[in-house]
Protein backbone atom coordinates (compact mmCIF):
# COMPACT_ATOMS: atom_id res chain seq x y z
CA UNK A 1 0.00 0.00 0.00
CA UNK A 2 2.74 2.11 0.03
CA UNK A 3 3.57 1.81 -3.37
CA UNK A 4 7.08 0.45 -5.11
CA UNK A 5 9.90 0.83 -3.32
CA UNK A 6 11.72 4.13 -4.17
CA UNK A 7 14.58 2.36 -5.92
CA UNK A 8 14.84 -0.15 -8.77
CA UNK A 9 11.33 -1.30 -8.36
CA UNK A 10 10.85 2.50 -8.85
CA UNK A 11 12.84 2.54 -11.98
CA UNK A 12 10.93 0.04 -13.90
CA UNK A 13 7.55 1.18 -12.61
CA UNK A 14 8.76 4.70 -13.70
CA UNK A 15 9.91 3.21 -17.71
CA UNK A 16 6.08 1.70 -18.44
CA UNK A 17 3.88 3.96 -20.59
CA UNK A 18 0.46 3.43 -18.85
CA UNK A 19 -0.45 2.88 -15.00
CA UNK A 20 -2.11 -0.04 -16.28
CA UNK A 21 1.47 -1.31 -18.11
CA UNK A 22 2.95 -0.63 -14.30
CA UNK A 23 0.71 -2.98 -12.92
CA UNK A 24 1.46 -5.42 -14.95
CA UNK A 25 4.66 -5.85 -15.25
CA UNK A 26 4.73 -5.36 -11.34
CA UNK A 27 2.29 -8.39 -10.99
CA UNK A 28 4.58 -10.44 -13.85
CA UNK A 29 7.95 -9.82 -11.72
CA UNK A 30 6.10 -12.00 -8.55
CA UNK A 31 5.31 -15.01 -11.00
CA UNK A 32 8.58 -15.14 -12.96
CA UNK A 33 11.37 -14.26 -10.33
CA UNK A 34 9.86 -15.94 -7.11
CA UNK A 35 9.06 -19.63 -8.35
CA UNK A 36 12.98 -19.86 -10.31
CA UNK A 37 14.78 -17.94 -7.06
CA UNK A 38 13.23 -20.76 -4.59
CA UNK A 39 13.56 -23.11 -6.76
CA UNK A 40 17.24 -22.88 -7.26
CA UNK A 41 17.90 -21.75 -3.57
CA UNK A 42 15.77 -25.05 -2.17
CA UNK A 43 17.54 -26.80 -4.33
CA UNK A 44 21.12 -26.15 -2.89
CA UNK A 45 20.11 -25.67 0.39
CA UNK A 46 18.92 -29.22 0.24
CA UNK A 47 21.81 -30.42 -0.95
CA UNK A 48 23.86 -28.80 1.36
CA UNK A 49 21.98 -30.69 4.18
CA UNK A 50 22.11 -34.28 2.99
CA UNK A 51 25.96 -33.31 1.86
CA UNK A 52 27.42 -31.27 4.85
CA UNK A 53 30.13 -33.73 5.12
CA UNK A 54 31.60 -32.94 1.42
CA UNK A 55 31.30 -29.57 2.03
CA UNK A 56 34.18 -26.95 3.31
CA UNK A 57 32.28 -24.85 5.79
CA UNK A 58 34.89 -23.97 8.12
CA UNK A 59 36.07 -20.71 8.46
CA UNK A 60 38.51 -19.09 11.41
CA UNK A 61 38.09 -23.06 12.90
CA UNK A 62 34.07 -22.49 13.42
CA UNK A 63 31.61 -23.33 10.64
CA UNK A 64 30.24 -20.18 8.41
CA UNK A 65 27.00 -21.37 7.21
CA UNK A 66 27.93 -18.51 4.51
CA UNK A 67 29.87 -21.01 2.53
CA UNK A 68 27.00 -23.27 2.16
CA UNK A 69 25.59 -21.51 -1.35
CA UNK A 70 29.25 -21.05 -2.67
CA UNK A 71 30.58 -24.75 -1.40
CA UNK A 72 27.70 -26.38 -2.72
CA UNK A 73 28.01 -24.89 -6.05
CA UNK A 74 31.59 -25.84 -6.32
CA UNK A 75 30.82 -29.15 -4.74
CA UNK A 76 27.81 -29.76 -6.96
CA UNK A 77 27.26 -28.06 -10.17
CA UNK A 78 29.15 -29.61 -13.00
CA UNK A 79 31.62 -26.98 -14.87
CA UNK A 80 29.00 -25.54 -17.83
CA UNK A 81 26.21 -25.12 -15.48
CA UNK A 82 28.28 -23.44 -13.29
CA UNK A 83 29.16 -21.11 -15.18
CA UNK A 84 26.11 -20.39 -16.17
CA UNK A 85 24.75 -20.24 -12.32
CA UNK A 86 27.81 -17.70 -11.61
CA UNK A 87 26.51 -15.56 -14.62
CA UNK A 88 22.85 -15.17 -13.42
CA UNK A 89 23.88 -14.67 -10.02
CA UNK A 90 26.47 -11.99 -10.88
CA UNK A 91 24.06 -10.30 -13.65
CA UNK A 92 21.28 -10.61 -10.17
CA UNK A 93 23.60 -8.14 -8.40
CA UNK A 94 24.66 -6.07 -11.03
CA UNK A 95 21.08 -5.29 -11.46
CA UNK A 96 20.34 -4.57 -8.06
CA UNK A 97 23.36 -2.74 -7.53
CA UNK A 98 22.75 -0.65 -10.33
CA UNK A 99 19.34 0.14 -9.68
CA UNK A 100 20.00 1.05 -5.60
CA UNK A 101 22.88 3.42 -6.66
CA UNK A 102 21.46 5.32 -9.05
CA UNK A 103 18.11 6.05 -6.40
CA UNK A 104 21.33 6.81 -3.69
CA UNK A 105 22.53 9.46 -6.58
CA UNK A 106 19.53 10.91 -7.50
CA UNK A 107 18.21 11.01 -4.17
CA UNK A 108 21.71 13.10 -3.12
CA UNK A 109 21.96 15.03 -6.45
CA UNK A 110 18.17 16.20 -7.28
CA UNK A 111 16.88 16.55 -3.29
CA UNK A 112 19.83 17.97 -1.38
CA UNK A 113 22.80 19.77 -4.17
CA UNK A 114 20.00 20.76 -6.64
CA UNK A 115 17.49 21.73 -4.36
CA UNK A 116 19.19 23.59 -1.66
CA UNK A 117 22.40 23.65 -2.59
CA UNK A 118 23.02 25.06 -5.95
CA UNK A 119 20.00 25.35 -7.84
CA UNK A 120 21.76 27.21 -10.66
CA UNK A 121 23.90 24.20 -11.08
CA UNK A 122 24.72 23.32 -15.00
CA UNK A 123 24.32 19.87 -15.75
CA UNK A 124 27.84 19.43 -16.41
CA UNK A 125 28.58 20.51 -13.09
CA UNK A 126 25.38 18.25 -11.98
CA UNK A 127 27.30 14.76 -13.84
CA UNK A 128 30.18 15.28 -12.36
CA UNK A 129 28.76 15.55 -8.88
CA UNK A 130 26.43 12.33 -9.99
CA UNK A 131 29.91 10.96 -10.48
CA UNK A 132 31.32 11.75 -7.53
CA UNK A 133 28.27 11.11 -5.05
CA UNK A 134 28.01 7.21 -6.77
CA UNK A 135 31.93 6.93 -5.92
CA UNK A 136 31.33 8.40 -2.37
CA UNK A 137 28.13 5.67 -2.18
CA UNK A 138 30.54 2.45 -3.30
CA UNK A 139 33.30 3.24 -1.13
CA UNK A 140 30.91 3.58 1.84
CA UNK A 141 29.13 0.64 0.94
CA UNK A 142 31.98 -1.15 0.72
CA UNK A 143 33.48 0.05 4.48
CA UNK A 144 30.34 -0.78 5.93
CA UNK A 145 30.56 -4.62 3.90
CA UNK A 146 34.12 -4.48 5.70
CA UNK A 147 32.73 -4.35 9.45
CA UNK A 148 29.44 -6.38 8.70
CA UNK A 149 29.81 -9.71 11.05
CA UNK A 150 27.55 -11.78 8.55
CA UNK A 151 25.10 -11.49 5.50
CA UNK A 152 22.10 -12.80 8.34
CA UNK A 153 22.85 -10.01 10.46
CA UNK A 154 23.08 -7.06 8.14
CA UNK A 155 19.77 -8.29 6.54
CA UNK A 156 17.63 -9.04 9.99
CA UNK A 157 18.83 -5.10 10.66
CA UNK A 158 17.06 -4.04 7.46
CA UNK A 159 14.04 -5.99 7.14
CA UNK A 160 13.41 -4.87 10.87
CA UNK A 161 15.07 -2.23 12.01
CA UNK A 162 15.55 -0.41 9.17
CA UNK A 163 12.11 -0.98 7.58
CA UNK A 164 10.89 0.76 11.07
CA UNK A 165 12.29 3.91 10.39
CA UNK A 166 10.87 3.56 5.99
CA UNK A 167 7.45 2.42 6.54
CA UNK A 168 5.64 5.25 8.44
CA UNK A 169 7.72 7.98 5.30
CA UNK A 170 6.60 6.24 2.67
CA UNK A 171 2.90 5.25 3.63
CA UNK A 172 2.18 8.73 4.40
CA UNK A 173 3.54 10.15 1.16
CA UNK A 174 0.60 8.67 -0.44
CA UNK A 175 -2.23 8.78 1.92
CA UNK A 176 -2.34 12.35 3.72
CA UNK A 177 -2.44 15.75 2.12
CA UNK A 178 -0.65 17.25 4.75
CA UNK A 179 2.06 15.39 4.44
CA UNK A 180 5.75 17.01 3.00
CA UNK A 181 8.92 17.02 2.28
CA UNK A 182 9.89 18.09 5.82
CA UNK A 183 7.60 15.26 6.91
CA UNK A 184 9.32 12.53 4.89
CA UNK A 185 12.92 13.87 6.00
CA UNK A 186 12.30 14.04 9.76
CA UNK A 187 10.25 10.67 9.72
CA UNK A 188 13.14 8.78 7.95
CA UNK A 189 15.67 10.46 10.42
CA UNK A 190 14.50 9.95 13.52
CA UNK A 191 13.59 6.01 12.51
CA UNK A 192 17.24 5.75 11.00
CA UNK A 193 18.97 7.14 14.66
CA UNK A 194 17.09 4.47 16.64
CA UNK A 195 17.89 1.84 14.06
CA UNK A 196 21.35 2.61 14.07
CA UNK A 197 21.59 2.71 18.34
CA UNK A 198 19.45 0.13 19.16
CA UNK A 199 21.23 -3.20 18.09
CA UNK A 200 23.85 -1.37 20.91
CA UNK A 201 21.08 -0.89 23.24
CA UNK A 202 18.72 -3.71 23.36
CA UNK A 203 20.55 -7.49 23.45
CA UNK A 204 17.52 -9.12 21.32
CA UNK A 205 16.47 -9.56 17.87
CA UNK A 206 16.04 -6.32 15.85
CA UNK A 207 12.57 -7.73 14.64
CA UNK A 208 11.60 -6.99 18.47
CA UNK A 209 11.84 -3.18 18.63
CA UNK A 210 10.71 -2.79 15.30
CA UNK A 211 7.10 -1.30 16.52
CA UNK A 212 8.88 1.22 19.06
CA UNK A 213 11.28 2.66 15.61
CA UNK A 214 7.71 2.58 13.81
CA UNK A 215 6.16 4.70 16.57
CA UNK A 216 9.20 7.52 16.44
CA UNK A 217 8.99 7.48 13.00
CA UNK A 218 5.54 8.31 13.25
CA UNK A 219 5.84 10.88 15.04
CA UNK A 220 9.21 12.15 13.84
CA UNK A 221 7.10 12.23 10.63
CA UNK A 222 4.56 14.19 12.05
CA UNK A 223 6.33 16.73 13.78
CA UNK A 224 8.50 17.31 10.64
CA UNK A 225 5.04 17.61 8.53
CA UNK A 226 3.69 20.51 10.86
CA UNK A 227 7.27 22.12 10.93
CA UNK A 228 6.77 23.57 7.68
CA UNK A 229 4.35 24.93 5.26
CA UNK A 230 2.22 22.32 3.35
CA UNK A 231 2.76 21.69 -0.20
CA UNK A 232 1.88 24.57 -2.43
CA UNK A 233 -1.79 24.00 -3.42
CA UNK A 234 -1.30 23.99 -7.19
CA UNK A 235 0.91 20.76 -6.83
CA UNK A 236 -1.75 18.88 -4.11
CA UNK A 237 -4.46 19.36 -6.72
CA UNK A 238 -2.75 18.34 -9.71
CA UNK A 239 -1.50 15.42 -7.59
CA UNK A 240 -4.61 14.20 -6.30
CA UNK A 241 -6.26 14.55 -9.45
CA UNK A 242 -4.13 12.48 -11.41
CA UNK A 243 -2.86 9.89 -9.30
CA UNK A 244 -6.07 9.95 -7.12
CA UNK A 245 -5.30 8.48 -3.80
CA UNK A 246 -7.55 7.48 -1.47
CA UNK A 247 -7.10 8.09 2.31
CA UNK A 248 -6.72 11.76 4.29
CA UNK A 249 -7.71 13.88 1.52
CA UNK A 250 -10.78 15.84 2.19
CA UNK A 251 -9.54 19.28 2.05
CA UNK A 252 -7.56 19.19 -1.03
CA UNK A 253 -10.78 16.40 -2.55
CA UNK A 254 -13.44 19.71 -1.96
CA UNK A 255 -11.19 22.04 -3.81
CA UNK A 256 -10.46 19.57 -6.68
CA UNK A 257 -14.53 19.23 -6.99
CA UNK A 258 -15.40 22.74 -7.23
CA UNK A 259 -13.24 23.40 -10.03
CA UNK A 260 -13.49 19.71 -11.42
CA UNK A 261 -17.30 18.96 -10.81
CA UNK A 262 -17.25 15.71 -12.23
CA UNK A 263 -14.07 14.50 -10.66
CA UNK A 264 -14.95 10.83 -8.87
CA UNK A 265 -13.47 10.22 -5.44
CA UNK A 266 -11.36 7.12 -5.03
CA UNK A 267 -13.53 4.50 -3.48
CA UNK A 268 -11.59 1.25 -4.01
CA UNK A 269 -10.21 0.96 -0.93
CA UNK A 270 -11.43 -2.03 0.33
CA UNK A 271 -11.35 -3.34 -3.00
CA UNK A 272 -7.31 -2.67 -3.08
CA UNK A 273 -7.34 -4.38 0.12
CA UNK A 274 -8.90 -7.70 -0.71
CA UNK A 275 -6.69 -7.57 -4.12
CA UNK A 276 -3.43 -6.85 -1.54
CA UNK A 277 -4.83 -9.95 1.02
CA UNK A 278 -5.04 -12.35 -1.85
CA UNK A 279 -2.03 -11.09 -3.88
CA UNK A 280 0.00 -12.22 -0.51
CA UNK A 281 -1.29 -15.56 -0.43
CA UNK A 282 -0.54 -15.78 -4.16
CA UNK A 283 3.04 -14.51 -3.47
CA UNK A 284 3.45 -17.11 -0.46
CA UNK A 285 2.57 -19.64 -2.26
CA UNK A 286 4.71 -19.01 -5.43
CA UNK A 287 7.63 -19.22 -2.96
CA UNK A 288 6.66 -22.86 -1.19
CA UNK A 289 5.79 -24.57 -4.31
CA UNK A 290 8.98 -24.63 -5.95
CA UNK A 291 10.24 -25.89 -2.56
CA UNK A 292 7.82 -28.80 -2.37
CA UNK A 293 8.50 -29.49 -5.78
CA UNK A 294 12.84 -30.50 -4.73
CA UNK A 295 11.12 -32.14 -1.91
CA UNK A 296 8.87 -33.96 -3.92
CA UNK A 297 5.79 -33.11 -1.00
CA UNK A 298 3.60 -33.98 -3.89
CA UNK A 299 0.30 -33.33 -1.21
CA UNK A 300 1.77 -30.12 -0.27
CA UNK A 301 2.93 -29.13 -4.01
CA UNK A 302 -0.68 -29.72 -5.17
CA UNK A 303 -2.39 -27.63 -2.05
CA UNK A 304 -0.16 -24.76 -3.42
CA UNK A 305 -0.62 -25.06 -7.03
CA UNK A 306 -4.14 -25.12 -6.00
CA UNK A 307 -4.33 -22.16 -3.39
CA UNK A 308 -1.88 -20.06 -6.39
CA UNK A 309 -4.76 -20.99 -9.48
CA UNK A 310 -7.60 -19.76 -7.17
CA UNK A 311 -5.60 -16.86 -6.10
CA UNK A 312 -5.11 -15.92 -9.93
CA UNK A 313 -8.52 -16.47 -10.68
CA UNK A 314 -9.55 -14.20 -8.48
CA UNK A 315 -7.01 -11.69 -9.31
CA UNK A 316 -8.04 -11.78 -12.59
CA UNK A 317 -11.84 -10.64 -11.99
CA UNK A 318 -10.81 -8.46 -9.19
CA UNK A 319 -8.01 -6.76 -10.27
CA UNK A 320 -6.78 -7.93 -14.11
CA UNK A 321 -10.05 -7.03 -15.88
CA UNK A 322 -10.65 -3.84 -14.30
CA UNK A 323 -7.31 -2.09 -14.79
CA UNK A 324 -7.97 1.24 -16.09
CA UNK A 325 -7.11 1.79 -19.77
CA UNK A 326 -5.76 5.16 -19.00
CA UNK A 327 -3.15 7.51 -21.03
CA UNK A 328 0.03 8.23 -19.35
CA UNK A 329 0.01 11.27 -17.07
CA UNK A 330 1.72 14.10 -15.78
CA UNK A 331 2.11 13.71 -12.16
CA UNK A 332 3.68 17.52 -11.19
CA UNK A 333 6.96 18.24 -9.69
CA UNK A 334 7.00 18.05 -6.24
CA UNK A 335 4.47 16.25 -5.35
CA UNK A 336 4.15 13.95 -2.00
């Protein structure tokens, strides 16, 4: 509900021609990428398992369950397919990598040395600081790789900590007029401190304080928000016309009508919901089956096969059939 993430997933939503092209391709990247990633991941991991013995897992005399992926493809995968499996995996990075650092450069370039800093900036002067932020990115990236104990515990920080401190930012964007730029900044701040302290504070899990960073970054997001000015009208209107969110938007929704009289409120919410509820079951399930499948839990394989046709079914009256046929649109500069 709070849209695609504001970095590669961004990118490709942001290269379709039609809202209704953007929600397809979203919905095709779930059934392509998530049955072949578990697929292949189950796979090894399996093999690792009934193979630990062939394996060479120990690291500094204790075992790194790191080495399990890269042992059992060495141990494993015969020379062509390995190859191959290096290729796809390197080419899965390169992607990813790609995609995060150019959101890291134009988040630094367009919001902070364009906006505030030198707005009269020529855009040869604006490459070569592009060039310089994405070097200052990659060599920070790489110090904090450097002093990262393990993959596990780098990702548990951002799939709970950090994602504390990005959810209450980037739900809001979307769903209150009020909402702004100050907002967004403060929120994100003040859930990124506590993220940062916490794992020195509290000897747990960072899943576990994951509601208190939520609740800061609320209010963090809030406080920012009333801190300064709202967004200039012009933009809010524009905005809600076009995209036409639903949620906190009564003031800016009355404004819109009177000068729009046969603008339509968005009323899909619960809709959007239901769609949400069952694409997560579909998504679940398009992870377990693949896993079933190496297994061979032919019961289980069938239940999900089962649970993923109904769930497309569905989809496909709910949600398929009544995408909008819409031309592309302007969505103005600036707006939440």
């Amino acid at each position: 509900a709070a849209g695609p993430a504001p970095n590669y997933d961004m990118q490709k939503i942001l290269s379709t021609r039609t809202p209704k092209e953007a929600a397809k391709m979203s919905g095709f990247v779930s059934v392509v990428l998530m049955p072949v990633r578990y697929f292949m991941i189950a796979g090894f991991a399996i093999l690792a398992l009934l193979f630990y013995d062939r394996l060479d897992l120990i690291v500094g005399n204790r075992i790194d369950f790191e080495q399990i992926l890269p042992s059992a493809i060495s141990e494993f995968a015969p020379i062509g397919l390995m190859g191959l499996l290096l290729a796809g995996l390197l080419a899965a990075f390169m992607s990813t990598f790609a995609g995060t650092l150019n959101a890291a450069q134009a988040y630094l370039v367009n919001d902070i040395y364009i906006k505030y800093l030198k707005p009269e900036a020529s855009g040869k002067e604006v490459s070569r600081v592009s060039y310089i932020t994405g070097i200052v990115v990659v060599v920070v990236s790489i110090v904090f790789g450097i002093f990262a104990l393990d993959v596990n515990s780098i990702l548990q920080w951002i799939v709970s900590a950090l994602w504390g401190a990005y959810v209450a930012a980037n739900v809001l964007k979307w769903y209150w007029w009020r909402f702004n730029g100050s907002g967004f900044f403060w929120g994100m701040v003040s859930g990124i401190v506590p993220a940062l302290i916490f794992p020195y504070v509290f000897d747990t899990l960072d899943l576990y304080y994951f509601p208190l960073i939520l609740v800061i970054s609320v209010i963090g997001c809030i406080i920012g928000t009333y801190a300064a000015p709202p967004t200039n009208e012009k933009t809010l209107k524009e905005f809600y016309r076009t995209v036409r969110p639903w949620g906190f938007w009564k003031p800016i929704h009355e404004k819109v009508v009177a000068e729009h009289p046969d603008f339509r409120k968005n009323t899909d919410f619960w809709k959007d919901m239901f769609n949400i509820l069952v694409g997560i079951i579909a998504q679940t399930a398009l992870v377990i089956f693949p896993v079933y499948l190496v297994l061979k839990e032919m019961v289980p394989l069938y239940i999900s096969l089962a649970i993923i046709v109904v769930c497309f079914i569905i989809m496909k009256k709910t949600w398929w059939d009544r995408l909008p046929d819409e031309k592309p649109t302007h969505v103005p500069e600036g707006a939440p």
